[in-house]
N, C-alpha and C. Protein backbone atom coordinates (compact mmCIF):
# COMPACT_ATOMS: atom_id res chain seq x y z
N UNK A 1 -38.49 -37.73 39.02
CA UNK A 1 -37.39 -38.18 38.20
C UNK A 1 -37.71 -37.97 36.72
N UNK A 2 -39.43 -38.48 36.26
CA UNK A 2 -39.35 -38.23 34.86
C UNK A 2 -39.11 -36.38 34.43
N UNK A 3 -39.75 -35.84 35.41
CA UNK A 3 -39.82 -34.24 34.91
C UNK A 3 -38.18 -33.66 35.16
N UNK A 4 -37.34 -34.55 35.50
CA UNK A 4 -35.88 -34.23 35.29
C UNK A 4 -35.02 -34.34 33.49
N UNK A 5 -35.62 -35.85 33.26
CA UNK A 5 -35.14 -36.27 32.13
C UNK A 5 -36.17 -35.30 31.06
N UNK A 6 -37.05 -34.70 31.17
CA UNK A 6 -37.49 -33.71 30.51
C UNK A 6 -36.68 -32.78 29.97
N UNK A 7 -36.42 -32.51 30.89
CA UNK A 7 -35.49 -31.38 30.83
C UNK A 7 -34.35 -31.22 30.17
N UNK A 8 -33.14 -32.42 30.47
CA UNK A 8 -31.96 -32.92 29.62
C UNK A 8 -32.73 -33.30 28.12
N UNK A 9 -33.63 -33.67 28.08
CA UNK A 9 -34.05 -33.64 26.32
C UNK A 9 -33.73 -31.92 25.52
N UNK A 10 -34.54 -31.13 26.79
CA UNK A 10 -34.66 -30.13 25.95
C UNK A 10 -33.44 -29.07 25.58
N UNK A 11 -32.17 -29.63 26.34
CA UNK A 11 -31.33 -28.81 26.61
C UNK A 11 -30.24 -28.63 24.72
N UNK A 12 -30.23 -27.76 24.68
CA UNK A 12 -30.06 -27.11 23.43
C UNK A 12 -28.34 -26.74 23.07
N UNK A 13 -27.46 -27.12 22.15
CA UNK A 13 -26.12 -26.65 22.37
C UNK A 13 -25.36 -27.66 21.06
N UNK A 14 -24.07 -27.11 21.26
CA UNK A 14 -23.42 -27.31 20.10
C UNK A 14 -22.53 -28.59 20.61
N UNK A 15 -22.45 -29.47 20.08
CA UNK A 15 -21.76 -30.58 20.28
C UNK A 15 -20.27 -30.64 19.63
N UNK A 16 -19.36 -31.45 20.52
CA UNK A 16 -18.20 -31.39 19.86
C UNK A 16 -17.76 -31.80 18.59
N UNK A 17 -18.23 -32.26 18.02
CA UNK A 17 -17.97 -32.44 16.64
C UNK A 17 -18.64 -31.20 15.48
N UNK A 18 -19.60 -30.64 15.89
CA UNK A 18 -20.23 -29.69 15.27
C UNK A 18 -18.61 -28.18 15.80
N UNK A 19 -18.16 -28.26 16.81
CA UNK A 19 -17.53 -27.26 17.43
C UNK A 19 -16.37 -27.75 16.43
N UNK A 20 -15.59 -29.22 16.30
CA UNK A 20 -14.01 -29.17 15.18
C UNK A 20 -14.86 -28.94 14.01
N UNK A 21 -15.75 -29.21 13.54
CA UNK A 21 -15.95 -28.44 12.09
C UNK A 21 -15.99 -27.10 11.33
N UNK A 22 -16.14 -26.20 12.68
CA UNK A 22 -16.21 -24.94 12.58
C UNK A 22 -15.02 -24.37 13.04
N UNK A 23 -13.93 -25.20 13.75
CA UNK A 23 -12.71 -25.09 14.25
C UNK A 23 -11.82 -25.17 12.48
N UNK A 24 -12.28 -26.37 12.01
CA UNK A 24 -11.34 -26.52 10.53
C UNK A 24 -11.79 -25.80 9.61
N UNK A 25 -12.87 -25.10 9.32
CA UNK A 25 -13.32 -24.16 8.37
C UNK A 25 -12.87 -23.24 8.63
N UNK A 26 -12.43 -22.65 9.38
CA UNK A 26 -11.97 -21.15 10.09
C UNK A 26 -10.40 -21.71 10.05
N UNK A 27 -9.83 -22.42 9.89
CA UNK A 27 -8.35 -22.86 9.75
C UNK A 27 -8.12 -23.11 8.07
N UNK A 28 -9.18 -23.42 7.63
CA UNK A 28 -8.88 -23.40 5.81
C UNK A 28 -9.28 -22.21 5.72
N UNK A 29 -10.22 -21.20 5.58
CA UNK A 29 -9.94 -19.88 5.57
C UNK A 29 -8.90 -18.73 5.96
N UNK A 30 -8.06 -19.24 7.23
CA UNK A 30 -7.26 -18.24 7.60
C UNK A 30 -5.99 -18.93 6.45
N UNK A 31 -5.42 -20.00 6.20
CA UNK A 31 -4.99 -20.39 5.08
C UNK A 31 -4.62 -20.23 3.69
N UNK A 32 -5.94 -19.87 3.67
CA UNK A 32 -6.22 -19.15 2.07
C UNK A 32 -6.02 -17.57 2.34
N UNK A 33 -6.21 -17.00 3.09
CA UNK A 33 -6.20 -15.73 3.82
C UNK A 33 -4.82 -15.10 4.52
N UNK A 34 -4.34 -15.38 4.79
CA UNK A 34 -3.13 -14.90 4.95
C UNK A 34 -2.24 -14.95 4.12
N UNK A 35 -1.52 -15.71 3.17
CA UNK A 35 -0.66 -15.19 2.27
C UNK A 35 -1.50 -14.37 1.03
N UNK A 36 -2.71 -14.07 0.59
CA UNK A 36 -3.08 -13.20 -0.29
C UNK A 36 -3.31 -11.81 0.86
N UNK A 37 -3.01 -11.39 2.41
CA UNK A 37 -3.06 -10.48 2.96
C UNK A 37 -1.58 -9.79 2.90
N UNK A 38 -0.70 -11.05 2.14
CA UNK A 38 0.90 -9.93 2.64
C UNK A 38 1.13 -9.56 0.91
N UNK A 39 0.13 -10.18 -0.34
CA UNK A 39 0.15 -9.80 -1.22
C UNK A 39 -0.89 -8.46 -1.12
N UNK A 40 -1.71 -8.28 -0.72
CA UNK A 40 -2.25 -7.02 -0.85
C UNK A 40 -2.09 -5.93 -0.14
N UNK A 41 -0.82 -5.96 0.65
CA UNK A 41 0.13 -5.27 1.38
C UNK A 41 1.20 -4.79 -0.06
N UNK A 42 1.59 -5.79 0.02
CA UNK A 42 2.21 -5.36 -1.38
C UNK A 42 2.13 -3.94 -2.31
N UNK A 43 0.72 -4.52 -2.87
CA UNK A 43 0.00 -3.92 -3.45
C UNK A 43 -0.10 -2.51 -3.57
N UNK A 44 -0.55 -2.22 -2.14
CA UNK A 44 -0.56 -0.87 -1.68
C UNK A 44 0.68 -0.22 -1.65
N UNK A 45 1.38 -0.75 -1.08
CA UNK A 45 2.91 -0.01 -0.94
C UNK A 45 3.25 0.33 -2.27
N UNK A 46 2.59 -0.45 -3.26
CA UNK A 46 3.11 -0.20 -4.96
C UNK A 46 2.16 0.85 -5.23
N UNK A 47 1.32 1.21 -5.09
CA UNK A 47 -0.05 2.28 -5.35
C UNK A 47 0.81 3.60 -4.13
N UNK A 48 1.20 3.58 -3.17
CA UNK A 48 1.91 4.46 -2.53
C UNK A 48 2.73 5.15 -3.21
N UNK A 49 4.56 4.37 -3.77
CA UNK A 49 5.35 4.60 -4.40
C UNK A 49 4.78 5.42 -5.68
N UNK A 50 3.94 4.40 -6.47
CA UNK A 50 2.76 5.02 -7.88
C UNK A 50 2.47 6.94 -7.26
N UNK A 51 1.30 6.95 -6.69
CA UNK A 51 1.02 8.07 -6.85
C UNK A 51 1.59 9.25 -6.18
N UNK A 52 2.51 8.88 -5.05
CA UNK A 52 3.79 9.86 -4.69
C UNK A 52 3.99 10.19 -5.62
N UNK A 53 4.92 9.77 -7.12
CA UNK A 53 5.56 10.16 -7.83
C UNK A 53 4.75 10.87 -8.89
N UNK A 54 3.37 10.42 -9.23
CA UNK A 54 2.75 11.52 -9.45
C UNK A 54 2.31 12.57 -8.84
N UNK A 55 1.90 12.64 -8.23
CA UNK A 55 1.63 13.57 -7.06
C UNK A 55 2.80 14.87 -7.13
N UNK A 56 4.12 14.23 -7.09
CA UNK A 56 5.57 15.28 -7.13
C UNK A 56 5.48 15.45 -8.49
N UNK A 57 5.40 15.32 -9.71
CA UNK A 57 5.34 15.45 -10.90
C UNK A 57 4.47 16.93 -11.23
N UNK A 58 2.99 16.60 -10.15
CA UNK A 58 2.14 17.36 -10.55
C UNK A 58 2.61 18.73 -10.06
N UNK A 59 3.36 18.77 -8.89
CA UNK A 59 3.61 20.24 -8.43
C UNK A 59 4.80 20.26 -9.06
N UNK A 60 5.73 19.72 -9.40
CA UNK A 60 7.17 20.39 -10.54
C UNK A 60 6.51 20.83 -11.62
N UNK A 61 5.37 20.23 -12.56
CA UNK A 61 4.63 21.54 -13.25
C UNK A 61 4.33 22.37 -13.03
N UNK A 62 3.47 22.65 -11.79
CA UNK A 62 2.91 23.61 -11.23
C UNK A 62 3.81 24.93 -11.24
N UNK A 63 5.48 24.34 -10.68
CA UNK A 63 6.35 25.23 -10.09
C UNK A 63 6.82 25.90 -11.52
N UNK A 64 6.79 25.14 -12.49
CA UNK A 64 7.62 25.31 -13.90
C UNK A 64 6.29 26.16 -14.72
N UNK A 65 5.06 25.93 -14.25
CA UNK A 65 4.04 26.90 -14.64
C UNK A 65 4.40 27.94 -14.08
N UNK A 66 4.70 28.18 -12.93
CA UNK A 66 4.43 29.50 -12.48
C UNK A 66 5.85 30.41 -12.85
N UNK A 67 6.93 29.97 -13.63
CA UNK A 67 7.90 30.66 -13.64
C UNK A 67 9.51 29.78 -13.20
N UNK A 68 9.81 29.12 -12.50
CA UNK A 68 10.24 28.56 -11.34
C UNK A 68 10.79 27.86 -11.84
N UNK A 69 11.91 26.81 -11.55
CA UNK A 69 12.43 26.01 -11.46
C UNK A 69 12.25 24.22 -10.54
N UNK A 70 11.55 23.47 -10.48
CA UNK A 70 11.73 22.35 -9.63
C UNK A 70 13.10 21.45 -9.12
N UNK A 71 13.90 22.48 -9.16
CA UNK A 71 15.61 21.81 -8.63
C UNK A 71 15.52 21.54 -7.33
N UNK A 72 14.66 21.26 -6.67
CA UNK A 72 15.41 20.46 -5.18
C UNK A 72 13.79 19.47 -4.32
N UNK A 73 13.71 18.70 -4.03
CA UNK A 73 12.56 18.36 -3.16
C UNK A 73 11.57 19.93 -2.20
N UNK A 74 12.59 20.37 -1.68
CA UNK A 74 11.90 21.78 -1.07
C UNK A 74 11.11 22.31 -1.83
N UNK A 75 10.99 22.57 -3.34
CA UNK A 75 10.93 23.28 -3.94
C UNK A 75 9.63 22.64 -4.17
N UNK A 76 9.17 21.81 -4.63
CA UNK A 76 8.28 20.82 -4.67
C UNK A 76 7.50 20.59 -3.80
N UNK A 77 7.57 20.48 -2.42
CA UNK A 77 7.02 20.35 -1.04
C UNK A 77 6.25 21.58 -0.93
N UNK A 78 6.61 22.48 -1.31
CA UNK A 78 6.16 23.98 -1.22
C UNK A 78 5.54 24.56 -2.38
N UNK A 79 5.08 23.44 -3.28
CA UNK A 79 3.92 23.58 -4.30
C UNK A 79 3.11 22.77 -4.37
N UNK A 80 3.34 21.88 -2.63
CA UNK A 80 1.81 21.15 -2.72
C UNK A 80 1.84 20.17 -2.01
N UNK A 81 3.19 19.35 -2.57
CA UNK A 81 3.44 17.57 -2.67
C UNK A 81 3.95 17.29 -1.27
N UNK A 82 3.32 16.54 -0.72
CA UNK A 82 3.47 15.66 0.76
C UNK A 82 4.06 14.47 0.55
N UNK A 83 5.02 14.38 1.13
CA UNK A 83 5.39 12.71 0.91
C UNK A 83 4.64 12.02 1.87
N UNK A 84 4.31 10.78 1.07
CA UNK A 84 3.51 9.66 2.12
C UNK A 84 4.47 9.21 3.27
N UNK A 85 4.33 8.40 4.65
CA UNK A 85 5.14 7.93 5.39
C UNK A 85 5.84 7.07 4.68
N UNK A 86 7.21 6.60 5.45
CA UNK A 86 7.90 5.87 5.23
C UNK A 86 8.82 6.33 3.39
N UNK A 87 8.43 7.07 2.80
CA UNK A 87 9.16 7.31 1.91
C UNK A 87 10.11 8.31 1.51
N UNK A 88 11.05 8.04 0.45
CA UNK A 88 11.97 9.03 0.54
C UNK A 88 12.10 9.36 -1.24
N UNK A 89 11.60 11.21 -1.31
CA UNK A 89 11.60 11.23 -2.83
C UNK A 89 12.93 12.46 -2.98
N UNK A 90 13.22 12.07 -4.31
CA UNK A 90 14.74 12.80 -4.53
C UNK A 90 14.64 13.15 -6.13
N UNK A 91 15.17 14.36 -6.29
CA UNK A 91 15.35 14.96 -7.38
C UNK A 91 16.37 14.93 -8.27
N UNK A 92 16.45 14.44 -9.86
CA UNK A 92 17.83 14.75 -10.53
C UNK A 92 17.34 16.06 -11.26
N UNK A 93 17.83 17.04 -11.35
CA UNK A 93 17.32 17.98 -11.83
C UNK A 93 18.62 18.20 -12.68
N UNK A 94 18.37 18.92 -13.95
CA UNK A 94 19.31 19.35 -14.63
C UNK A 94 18.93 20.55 -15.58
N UNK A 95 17.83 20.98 -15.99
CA UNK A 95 17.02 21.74 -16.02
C UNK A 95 15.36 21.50 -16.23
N UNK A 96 14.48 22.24 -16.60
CA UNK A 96 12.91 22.38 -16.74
C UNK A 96 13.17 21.53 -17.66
N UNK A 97 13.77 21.00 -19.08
CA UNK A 97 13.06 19.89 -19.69
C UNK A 97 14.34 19.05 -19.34
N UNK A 98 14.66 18.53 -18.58
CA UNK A 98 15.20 17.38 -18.20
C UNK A 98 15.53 17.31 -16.28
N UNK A 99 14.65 16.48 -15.94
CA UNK A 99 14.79 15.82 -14.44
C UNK A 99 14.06 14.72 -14.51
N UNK A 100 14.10 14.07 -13.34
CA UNK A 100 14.16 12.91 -12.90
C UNK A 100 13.36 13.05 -11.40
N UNK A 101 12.10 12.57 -10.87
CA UNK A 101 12.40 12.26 -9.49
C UNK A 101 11.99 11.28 -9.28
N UNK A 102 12.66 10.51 -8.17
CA UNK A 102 12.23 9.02 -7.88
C UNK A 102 12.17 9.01 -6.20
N UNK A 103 10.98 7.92 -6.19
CA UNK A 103 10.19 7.79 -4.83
C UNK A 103 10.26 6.78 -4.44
N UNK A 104 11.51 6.54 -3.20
CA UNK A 104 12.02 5.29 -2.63
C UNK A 104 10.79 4.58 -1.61
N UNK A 105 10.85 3.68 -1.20
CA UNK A 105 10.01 3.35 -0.26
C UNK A 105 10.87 2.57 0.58
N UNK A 106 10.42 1.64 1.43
CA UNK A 106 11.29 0.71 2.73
C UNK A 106 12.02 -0.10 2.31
N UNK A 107 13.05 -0.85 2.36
CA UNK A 107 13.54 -2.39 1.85
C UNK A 107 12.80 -3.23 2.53
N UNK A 108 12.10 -2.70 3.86
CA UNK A 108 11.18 -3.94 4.43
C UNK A 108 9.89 -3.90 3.95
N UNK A 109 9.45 -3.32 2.97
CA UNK A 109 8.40 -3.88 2.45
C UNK A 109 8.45 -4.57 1.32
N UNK A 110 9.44 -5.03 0.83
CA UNK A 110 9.81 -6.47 0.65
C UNK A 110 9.35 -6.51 -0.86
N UNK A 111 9.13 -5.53 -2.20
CA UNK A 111 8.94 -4.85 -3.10
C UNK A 111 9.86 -5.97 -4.15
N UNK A 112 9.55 -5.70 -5.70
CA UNK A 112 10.58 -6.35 -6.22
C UNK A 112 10.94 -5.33 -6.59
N UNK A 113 10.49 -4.15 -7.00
CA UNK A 113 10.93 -3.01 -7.91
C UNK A 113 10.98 -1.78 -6.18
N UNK A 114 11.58 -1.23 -5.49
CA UNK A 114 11.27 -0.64 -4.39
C UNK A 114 10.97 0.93 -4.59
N UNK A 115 11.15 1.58 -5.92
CA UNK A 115 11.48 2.67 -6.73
C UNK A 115 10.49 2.73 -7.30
N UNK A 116 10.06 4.55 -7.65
CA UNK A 116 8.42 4.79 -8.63
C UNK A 116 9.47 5.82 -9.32
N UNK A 117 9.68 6.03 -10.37
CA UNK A 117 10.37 7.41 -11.08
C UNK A 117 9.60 8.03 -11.99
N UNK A 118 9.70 9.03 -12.27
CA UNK A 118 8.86 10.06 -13.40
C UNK A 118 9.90 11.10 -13.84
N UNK A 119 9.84 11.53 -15.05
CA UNK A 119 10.49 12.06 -15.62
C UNK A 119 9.84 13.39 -16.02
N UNK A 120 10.53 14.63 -16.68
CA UNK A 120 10.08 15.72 -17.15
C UNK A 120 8.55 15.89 -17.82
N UNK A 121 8.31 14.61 -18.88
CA UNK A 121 7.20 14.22 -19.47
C UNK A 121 6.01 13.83 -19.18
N UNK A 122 6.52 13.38 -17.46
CA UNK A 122 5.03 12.85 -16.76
C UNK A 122 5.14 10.74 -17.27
N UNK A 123 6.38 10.55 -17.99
CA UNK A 123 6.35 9.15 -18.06
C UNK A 123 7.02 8.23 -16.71
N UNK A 124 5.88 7.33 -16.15
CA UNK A 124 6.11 6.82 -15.24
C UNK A 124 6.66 5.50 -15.27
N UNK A 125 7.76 5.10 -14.54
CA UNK A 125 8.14 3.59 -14.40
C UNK A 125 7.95 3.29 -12.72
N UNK A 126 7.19 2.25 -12.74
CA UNK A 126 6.33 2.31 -11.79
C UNK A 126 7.06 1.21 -10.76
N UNK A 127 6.41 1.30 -9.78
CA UNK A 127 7.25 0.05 -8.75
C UNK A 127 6.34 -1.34 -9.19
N UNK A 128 7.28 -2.44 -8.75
CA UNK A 128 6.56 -3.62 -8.57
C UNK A 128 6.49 -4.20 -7.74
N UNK A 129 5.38 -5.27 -7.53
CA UNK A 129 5.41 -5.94 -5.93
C UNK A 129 6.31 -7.36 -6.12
């Protein structure tokens, strides 16, 4: 009998109160943690919109270097520029020193500004989250 109760001394493990403490620390972390995860969602989708529109900027020079005109998205696509998923970029063109293109993104990503635009100059108005 004593070399039983030996044994239950030595037995080693996490007790329930040690187990809700580590239950509520991991519940104040996910807390703090999830609404700064749908802000840095955000974020990105704004850095998306952002460098799309540079990105298309950089090949309407390119195209206007080489001779060319940048009047239509095609035209653009085919000097380089990939649109990221989920977005939609569109051209005001009116000639080499005056256009416009702007780089829509989702309404469900939930954006305050949902729009990145750049102009002839390379001046950007950028999206916001």
């Amino acid at each position: 009998m004593m070399k039983d109760l030996k044994v239950l001394k030595n037995n080693k493990g996490f007790t329930l109160v040690e187990l809700m403490i580590v239950v509520a620390i991991i519940g104040i972390l996910a807390a703090i943690a999830i609404p700064q995860f749908a802000e840095y969602r955000k974020r990105g989708f704004v850095a998306t919109l952002n460098s799309d529109a540079k990105n298309a900027y950089t090949a309407s020079a390119a195209i206007i270097a080489d001779g060319l005109s940048p009047s239509s998205i095609a035209l653009i696509e085919g000097a380089g520029y990939t649109a990221s998923a989920d977005v939609t970029p569109t051209i005001a063109y009116v000639n080499d020193s005056s256009y416009v293109i702007t780089i829509t993104g989702l309404a469900a990503w939930g954006l305050g500004t949902n729009t990145a635009t750049i102009d002839q100059d390379g001046t950007l108005t950028k999206a916001a989250p």
